[in-house]
C-alpha atoms as a PDB file:
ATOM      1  CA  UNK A   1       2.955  12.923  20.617  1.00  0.00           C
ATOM      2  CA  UNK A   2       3.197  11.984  16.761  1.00  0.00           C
ATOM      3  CA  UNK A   3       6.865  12.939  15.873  1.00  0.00           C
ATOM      4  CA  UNK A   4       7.921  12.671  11.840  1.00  0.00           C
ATOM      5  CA  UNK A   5      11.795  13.352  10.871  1.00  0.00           C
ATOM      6  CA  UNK A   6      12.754  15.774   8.159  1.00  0.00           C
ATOM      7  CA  UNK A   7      12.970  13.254   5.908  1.00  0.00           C
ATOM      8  CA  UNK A   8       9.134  12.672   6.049  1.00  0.00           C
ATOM      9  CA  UNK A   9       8.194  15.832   6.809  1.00  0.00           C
ATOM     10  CA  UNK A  10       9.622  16.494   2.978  1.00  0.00           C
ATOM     11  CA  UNK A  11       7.865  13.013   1.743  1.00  0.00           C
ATOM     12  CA  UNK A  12       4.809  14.090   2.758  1.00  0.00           C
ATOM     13  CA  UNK A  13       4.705  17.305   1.293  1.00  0.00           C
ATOM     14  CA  UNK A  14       6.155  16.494  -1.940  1.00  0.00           C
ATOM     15  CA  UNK A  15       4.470  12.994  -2.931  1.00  0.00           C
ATOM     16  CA  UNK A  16       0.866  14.020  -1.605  1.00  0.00           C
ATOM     17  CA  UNK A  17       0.148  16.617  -3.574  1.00  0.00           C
ATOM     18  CA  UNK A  18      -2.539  14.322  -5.949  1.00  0.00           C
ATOM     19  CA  UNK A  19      -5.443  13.403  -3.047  1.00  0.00           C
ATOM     20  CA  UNK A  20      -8.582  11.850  -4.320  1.00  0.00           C
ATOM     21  CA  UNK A  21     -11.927  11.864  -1.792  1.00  0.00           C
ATOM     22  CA  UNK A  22     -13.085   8.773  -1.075  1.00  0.00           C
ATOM     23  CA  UNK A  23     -16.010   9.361   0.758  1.00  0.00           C
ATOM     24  CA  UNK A  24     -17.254  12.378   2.834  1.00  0.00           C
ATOM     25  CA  UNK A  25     -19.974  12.734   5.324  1.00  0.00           C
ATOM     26  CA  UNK A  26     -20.365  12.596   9.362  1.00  0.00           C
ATOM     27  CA  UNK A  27     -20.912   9.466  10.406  1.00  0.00           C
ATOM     28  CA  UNK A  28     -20.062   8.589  14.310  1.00  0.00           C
ATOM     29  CA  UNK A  29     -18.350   5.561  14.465  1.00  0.00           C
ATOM     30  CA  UNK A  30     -18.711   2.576  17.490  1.00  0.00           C
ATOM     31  CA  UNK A  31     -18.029  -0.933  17.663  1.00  0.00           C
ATOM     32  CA  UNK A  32     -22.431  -0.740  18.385  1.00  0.00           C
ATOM     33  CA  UNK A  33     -23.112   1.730  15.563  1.00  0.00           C
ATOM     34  CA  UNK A  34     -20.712   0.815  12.973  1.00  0.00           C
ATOM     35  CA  UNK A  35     -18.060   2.256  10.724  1.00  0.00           C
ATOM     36  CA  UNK A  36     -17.480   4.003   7.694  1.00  0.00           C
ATOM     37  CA  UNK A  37     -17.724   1.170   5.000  1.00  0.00           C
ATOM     38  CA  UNK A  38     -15.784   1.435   1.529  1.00  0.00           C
ATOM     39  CA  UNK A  39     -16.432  -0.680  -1.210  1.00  0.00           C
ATOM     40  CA  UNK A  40     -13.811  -2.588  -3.989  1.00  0.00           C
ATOM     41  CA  UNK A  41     -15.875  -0.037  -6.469  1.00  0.00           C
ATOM     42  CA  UNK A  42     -14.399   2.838  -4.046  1.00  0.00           C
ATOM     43  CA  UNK A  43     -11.355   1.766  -3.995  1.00  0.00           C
ATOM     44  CA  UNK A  44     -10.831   0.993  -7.170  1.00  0.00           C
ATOM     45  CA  UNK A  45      -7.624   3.684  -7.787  1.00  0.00           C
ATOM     46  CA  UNK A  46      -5.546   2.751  -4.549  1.00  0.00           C
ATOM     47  CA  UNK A  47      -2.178   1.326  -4.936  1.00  0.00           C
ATOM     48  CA  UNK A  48       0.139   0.578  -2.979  1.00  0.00           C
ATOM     49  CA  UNK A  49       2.140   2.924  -1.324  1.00  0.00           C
ATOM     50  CA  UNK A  50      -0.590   5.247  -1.087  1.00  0.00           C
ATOM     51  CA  UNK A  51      -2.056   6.673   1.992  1.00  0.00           C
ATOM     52  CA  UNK A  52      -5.660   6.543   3.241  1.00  0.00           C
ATOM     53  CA  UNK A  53      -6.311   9.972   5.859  1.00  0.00           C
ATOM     54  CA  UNK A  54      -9.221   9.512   8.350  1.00  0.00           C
ATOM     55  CA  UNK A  55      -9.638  12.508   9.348  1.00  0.00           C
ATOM     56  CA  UNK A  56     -12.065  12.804  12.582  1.00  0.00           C
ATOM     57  CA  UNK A  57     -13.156  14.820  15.587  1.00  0.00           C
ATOM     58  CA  UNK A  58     -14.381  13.994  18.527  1.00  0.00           C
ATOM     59  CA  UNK A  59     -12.126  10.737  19.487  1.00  0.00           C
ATOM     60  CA  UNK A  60     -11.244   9.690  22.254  1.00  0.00           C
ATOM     61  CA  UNK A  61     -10.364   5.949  21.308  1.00  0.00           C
ATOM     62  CA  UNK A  62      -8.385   3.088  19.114  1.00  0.00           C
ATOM     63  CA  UNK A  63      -8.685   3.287  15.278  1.00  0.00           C
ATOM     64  CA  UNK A  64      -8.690  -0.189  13.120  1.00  0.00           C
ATOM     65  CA  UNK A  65      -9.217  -0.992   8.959  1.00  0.00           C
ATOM     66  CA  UNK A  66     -10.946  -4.128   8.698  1.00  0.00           C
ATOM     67  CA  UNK A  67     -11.208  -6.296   5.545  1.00  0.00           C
ATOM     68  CA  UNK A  68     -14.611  -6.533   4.635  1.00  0.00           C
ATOM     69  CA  UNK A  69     -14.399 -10.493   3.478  1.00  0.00           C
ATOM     70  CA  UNK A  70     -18.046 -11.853   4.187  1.00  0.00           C
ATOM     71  CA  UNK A  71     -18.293 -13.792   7.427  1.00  0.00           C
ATOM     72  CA  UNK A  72     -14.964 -12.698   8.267  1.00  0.00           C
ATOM     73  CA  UNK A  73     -13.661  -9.718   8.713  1.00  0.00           C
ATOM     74  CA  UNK A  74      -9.974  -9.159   9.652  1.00  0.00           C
ATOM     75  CA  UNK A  75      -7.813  -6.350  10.436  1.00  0.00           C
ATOM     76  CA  UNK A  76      -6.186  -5.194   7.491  1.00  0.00           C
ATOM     77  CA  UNK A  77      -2.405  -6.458   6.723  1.00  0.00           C
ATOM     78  CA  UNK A  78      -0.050  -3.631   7.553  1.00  0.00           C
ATOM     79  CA  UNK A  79      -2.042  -2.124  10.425  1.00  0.00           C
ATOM     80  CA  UNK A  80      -0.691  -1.758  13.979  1.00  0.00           C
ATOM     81  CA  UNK A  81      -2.764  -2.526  16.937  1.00  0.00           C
ATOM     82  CA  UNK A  82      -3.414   0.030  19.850  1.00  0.00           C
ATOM     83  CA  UNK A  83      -3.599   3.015  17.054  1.00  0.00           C
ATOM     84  CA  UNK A  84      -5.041   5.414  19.771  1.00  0.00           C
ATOM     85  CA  UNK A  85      -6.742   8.648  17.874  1.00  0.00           C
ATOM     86  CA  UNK A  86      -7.894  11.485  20.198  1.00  0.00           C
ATOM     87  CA  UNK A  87      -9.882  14.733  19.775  1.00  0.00           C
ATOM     88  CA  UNK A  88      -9.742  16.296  16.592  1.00  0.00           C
ATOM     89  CA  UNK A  89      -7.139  15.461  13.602  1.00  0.00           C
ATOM     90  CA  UNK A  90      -6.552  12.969  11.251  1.00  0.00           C
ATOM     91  CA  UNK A  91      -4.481   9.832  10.644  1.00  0.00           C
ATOM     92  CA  UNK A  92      -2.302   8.341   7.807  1.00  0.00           C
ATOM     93  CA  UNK A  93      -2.278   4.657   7.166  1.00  0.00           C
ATOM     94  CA  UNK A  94       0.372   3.473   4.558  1.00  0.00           C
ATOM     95  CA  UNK A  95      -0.993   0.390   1.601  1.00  0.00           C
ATOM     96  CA  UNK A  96       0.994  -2.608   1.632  1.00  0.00           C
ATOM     97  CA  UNK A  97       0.796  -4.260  -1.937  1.00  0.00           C
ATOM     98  CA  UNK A  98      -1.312  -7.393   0.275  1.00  0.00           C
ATOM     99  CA  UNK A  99      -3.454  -4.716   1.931  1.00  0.00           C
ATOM    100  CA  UNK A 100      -4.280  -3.082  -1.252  1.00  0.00           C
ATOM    101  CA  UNK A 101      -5.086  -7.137  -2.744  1.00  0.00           C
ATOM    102  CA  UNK A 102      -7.581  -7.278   0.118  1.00  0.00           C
ATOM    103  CA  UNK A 103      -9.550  -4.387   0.101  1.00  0.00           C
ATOM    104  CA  UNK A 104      -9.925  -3.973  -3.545  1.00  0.00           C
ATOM    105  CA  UNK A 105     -11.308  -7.921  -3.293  1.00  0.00           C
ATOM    106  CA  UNK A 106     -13.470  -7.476  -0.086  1.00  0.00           C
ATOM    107  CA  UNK A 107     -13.759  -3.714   0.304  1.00  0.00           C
ATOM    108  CA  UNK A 108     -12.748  -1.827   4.029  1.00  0.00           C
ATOM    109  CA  UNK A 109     -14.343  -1.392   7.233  1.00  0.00           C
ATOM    110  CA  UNK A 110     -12.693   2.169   9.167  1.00  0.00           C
ATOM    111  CA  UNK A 111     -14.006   0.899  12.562  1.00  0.00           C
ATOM    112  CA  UNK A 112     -13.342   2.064  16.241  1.00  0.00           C
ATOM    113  CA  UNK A 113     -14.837   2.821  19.801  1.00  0.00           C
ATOM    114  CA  UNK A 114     -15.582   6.500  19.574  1.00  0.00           C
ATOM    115  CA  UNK A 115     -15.229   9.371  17.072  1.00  0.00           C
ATOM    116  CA  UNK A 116     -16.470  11.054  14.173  1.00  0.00           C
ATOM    117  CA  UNK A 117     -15.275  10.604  10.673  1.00  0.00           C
ATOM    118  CA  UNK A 118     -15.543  13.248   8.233  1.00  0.00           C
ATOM    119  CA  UNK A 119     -13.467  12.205   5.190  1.00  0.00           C
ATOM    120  CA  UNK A 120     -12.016   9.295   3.843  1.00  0.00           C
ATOM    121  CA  UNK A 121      -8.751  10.808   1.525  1.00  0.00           C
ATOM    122  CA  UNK A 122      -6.673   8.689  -1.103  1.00  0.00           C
ATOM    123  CA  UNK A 123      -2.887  10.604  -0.751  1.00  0.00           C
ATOM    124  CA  UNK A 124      -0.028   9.378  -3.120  1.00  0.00           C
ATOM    125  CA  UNK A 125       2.541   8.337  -0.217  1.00  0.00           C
ATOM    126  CA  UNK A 126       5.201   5.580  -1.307  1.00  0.00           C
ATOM    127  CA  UNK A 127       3.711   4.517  -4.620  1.00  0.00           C
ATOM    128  CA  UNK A 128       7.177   4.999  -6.588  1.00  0.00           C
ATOM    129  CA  UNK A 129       9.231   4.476  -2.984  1.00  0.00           C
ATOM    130  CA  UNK A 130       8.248   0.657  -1.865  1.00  0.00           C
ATOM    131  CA  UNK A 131      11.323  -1.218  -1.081  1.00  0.00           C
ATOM    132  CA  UNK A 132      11.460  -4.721  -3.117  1.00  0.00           C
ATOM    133  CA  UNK A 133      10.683  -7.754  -1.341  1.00  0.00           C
ATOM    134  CA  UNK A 134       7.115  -8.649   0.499  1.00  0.00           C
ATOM    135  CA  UNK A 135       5.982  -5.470   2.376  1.00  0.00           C
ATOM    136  CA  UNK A 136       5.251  -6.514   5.709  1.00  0.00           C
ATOM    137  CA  UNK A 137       4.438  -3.118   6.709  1.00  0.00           C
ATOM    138  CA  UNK A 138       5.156   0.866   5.318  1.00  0.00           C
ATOM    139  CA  UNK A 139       4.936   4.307   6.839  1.00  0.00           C
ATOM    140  CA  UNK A 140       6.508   6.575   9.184  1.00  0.00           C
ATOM    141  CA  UNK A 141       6.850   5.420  12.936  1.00  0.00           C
ATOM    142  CA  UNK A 142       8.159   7.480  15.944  1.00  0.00           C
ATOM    143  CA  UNK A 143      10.263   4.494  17.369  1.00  0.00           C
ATOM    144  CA  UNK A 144      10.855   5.576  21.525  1.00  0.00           C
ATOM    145  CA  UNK A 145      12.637   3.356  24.059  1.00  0.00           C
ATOM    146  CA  UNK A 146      11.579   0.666  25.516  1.00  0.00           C
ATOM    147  CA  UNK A 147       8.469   0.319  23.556  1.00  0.00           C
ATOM    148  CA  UNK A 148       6.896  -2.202  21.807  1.00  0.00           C
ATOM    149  CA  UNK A 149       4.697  -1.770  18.826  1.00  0.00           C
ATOM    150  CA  UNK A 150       2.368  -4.953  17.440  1.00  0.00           C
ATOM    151  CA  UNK A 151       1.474  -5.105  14.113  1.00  0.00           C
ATOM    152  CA  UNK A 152      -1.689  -7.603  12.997  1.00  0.00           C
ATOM    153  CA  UNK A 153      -0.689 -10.439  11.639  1.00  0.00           C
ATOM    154  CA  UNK A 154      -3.633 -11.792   9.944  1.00  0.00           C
ATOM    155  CA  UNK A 155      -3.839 -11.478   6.054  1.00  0.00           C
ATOM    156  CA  UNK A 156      -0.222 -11.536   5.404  1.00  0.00           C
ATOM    157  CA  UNK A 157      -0.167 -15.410   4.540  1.00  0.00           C
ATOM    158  CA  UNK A 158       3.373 -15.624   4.346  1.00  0.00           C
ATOM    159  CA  UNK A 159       5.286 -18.637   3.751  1.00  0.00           C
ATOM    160  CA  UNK A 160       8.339 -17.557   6.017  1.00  0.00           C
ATOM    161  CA  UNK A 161      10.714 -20.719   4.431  1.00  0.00           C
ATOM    162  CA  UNK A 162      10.531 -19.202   0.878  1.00  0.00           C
ATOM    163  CA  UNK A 163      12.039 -15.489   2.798  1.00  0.00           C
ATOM    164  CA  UNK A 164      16.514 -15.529   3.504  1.00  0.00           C
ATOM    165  CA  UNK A 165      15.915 -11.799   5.433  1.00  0.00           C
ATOM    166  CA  UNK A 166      13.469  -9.996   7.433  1.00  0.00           C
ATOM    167  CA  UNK A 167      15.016  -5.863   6.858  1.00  0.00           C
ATOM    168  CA  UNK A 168      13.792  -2.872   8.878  1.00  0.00           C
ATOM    169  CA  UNK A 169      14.558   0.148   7.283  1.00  0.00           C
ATOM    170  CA  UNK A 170      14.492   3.276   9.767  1.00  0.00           C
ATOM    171  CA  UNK A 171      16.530   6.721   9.939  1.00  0.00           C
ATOM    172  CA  UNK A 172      18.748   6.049  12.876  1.00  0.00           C
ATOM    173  CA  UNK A 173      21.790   7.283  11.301  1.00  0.00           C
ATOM    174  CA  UNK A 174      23.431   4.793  13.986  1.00  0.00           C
ATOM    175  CA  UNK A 175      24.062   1.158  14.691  1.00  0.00           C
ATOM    176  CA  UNK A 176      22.982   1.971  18.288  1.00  0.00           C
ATOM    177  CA  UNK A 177      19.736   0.334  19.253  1.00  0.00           C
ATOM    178  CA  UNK A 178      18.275  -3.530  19.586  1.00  0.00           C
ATOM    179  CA  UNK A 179      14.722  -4.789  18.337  1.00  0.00           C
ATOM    180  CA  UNK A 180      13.682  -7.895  19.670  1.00  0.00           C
ATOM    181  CA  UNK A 181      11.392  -9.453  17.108  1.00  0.00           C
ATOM    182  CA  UNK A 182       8.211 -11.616  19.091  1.00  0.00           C
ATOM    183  CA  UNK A 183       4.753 -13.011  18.920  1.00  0.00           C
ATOM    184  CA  UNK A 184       4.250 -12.681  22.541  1.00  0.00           C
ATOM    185  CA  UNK A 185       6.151 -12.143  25.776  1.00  0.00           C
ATOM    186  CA  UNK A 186       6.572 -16.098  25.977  1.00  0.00           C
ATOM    187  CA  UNK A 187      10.335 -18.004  25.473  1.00  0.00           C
ATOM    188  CA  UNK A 188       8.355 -19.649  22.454  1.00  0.00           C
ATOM    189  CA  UNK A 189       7.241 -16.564  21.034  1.00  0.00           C
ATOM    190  CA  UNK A 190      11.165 -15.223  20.084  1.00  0.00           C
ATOM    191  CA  UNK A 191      11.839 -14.972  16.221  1.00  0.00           C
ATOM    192  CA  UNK A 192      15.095 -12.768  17.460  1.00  0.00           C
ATOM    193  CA  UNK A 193      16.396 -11.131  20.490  1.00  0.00           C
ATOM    194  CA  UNK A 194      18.868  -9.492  19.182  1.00  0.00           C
ATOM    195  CA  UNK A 195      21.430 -12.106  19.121  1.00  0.00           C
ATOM    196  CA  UNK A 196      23.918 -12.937  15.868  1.00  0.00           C
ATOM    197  CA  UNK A 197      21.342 -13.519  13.545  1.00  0.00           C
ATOM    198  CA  UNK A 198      20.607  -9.796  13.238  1.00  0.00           C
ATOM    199  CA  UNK A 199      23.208  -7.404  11.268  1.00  0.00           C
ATOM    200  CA  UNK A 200      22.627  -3.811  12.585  1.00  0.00           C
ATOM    201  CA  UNK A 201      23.332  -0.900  10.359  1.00  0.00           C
ATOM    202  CA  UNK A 202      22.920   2.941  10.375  1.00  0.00           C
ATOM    203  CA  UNK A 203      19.905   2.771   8.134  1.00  0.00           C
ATOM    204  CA  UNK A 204      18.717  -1.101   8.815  1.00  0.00           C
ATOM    205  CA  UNK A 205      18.466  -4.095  10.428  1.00  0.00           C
ATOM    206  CA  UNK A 206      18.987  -7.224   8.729  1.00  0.00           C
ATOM    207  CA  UNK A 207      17.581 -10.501   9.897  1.00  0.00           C
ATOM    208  CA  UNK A 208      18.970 -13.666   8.941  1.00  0.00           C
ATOM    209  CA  UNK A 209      16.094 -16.346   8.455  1.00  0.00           C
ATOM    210  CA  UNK A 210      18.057 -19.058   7.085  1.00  0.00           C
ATOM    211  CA  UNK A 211      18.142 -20.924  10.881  1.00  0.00           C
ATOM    212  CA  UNK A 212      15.135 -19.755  12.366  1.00  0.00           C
ATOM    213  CA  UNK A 213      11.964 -21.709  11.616  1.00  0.00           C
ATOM    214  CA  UNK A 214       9.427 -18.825  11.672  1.00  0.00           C
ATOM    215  CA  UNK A 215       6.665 -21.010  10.502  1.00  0.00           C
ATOM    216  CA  UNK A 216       6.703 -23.026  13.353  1.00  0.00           C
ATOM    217  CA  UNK A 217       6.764 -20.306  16.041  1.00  0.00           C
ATOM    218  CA  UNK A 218       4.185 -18.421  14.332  1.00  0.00           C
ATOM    219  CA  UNK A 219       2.167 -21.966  14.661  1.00  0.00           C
ATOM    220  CA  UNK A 220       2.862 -23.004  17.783  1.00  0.00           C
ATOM    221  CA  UNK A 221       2.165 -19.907  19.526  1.00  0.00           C
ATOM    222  CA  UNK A 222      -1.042 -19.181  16.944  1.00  0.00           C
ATOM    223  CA  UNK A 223       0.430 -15.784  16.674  1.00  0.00           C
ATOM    224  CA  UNK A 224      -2.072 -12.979  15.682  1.00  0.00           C
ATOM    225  CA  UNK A 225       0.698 -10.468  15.494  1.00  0.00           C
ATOM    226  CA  UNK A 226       4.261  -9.435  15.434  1.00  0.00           C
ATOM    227  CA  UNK A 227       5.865  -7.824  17.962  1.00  0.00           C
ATOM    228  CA  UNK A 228       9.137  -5.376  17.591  1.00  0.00           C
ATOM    229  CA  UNK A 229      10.138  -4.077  21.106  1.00  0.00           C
ATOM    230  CA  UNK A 230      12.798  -1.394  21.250  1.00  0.00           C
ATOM    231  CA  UNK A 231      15.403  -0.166  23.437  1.00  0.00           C
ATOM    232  CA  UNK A 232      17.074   3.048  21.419  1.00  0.00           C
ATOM    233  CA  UNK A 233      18.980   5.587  22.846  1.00  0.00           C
ATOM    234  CA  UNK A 234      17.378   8.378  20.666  1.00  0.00           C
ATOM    235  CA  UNK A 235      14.227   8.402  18.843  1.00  0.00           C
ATOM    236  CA  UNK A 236      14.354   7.642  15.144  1.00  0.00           C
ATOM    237  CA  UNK A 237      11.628   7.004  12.464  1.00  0.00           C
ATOM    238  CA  UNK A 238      10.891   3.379  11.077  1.00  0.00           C
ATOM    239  CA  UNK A 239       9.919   3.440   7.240  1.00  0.00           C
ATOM    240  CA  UNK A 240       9.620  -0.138   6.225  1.00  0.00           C
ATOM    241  CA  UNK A 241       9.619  -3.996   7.657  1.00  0.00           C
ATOM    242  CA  UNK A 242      10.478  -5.800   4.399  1.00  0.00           C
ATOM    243  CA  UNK A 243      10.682  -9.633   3.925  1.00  0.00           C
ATOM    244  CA  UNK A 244      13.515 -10.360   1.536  1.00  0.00           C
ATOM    245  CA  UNK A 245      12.821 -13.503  -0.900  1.00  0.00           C
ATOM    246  CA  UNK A 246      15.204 -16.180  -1.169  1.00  0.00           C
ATOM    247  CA  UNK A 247      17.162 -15.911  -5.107  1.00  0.00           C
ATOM    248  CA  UNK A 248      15.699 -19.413  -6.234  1.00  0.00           C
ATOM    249  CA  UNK A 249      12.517 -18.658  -4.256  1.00  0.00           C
ATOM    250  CA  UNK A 250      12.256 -21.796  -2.350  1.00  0.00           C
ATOM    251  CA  UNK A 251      11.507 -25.024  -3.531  1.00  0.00           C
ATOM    252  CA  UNK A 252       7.409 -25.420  -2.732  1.00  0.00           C
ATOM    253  CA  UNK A 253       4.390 -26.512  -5.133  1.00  0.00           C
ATOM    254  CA  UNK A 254       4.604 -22.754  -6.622  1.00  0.00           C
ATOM    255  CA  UNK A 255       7.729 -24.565  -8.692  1.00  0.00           C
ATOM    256  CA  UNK A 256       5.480 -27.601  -9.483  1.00  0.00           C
ATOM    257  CA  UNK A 257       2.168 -25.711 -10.173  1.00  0.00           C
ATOM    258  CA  UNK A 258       3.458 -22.087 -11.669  1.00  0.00           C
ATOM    259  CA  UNK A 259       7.491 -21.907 -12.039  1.00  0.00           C
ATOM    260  CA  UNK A 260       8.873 -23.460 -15.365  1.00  0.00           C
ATOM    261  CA  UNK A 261      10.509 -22.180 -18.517  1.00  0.00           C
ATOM    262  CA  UNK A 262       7.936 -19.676 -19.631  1.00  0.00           C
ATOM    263  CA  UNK A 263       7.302 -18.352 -16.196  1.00  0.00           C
ATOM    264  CA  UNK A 264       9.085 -14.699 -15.054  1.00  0.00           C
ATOM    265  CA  UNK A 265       9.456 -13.499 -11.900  1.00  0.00           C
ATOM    266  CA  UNK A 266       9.528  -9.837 -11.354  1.00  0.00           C
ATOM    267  CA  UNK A 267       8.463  -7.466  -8.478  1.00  0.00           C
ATOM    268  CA  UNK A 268       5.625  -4.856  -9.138  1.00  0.00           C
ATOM    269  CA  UNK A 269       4.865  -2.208  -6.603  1.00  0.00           C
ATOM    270  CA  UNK A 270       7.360  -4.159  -3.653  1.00  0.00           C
ATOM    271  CA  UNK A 271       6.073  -7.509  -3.920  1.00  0.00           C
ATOM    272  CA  UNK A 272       7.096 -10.565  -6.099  1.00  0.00           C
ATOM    273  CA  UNK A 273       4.800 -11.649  -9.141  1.00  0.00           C
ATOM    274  CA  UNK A 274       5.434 -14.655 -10.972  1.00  0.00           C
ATOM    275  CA  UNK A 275       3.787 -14.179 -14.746  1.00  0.00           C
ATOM    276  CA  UNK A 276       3.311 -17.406 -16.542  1.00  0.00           C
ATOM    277  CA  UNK A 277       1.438 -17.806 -19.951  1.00  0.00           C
ATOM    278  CA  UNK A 278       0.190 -14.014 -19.355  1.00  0.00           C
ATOM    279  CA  UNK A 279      -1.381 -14.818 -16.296  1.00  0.00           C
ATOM    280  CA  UNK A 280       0.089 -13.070 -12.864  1.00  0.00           C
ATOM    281  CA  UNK A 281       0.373 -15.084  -9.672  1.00  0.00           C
ATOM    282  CA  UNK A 282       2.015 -14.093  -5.987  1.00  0.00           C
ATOM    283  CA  UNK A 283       4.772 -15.113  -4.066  1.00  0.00           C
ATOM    284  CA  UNK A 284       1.705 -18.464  -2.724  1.00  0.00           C
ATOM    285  CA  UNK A 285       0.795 -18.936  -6.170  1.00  0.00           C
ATOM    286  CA  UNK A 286      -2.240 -17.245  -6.187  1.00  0.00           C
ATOM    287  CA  UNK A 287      -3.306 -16.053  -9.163  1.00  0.00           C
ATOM    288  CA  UNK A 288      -3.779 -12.077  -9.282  1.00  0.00           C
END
């Protein structure tokens, strides 16, 4: 069952108050029949830190957003796999600032194995509440014990060497709990298992980078998610998995091809712009 803390609960009611319909209808969605397909003209007010609601009937099945890049389509960045929908309701997916980069370029495929959507709505969420570093993922999660939860990995393009910290923020209110961090169940797919690179606190978890090659592990096992598997002696809510850039930002072509006097970095809506000669660029360089 969906849990949300108090702390939510009052989010929810106070920053959704502005909703915006982005489509409406009753379209039955299949992998056979197809989705419910927005375009970059649709979704040309999201930000991030806002929440798109599916609401549905019928289900009895997985929900995914896919990125509508021709040729190609990919789950959307800040998604978790296995997001099992059933009966009637709806559900609330949180924009990362790279999610929001993607789907206003491509547009965004709401996609599954059985159910019926009825509305598409654009809610206000985290827009003034995103944490600053790269925003790996945002939300509300009902963390239980010994579960995992897997997050999609493709999209994010991250260049873990130019990152000091991985941070998960969550409402614990203890330093009581471990999170293995993992690409699979393999030895070679451990980023942490909860040794001393991690710094627990009652409202986050801290991961050192600086020793851990994340790159490499991510290539070697040809990752296609991230895996965060929990052993917690009470439930708590996760809010945010934040990647925390290093002060100089890592020495890379981004200093040879962007970085220089006239360049300014700055972070706008959680994620890291460079702005050189009026011209905005991201923590790879690419321009925005």
């Amino acid at each position: 069952m969906k849990k949300i803390s108090l702390i939510a609960l009052f989010a929810a009611l106070v920053l959704n108050v502005n909703a915006e319909d982005l489509w409406t209808g009753e379209k039955h969605v299949t992998w056979e029949e197809g989705g419910v397909e927005l375009t970059p003209e649709n979704l040309a007010n999201v930000k991030a830190g806002n929440i798109l609601k599916v609401h549905y009937t019928g289900a009895s099945t997985d929900l995914e957003f896919k990125v509508m890049k021709a040729g190609a389509f990919y789950n959307m960045p800040g998604t978790r796999m296995f997001e099992w929908i059933s009966d009637n309701g709806a559900f609330e997916q949180f924009l990362t600032p790279t999610a929001v980069e993607a789907i206003k370029a491509y547009g965004l495929q709401i996609i599954g194995g059985n159910f019926t959507c009825t509305k598409v709505e654009l809610l206000d969420g985290k827009v003034d509440d995103l944490k600053e570093g790269y925003t790996f993922w945002t939300g509300f999660r009902w963390i239980e014990n010994d579960k995992t939860y897997e997050f999609y990995y493709s999209g994010q393009n991250i260049d873990w060497s130019q990152y000091k910290e991985l941070v998960i923020y969550h409402e614990a209110g203890t330093s009581d709990y471990a999170i293995n961090i993992r690409t699979n169940w393999d030895a070679n797919g451990i980023i942490s298992d909860g040794g001393a690179h991690e710094t627990k606190y009652d409202n986050k978890l801290v991961l050192d980078l600086s020793e851990i090659n994340v790159n490499s592990i991510i290539a070697n096992t040809n990752a296609d998610r991230i895996m965060f598997q929990c052993f917690v002696p009470a439930s708590f809510n996760m809010t945010d998995i934040v990647l925390v850039p290093k002060e100089n930002g890592g020495a890379t072509a981004i200093d040879n091809t962007v970085m220089g006097e006239k360049a300014i970095k700055t972070f706008e809506n959680g994620q890291l712009v460079i702005i050189k000669n009026g011209v905005k660029y991201n923590a790879m360089g690419a321009q925005l």
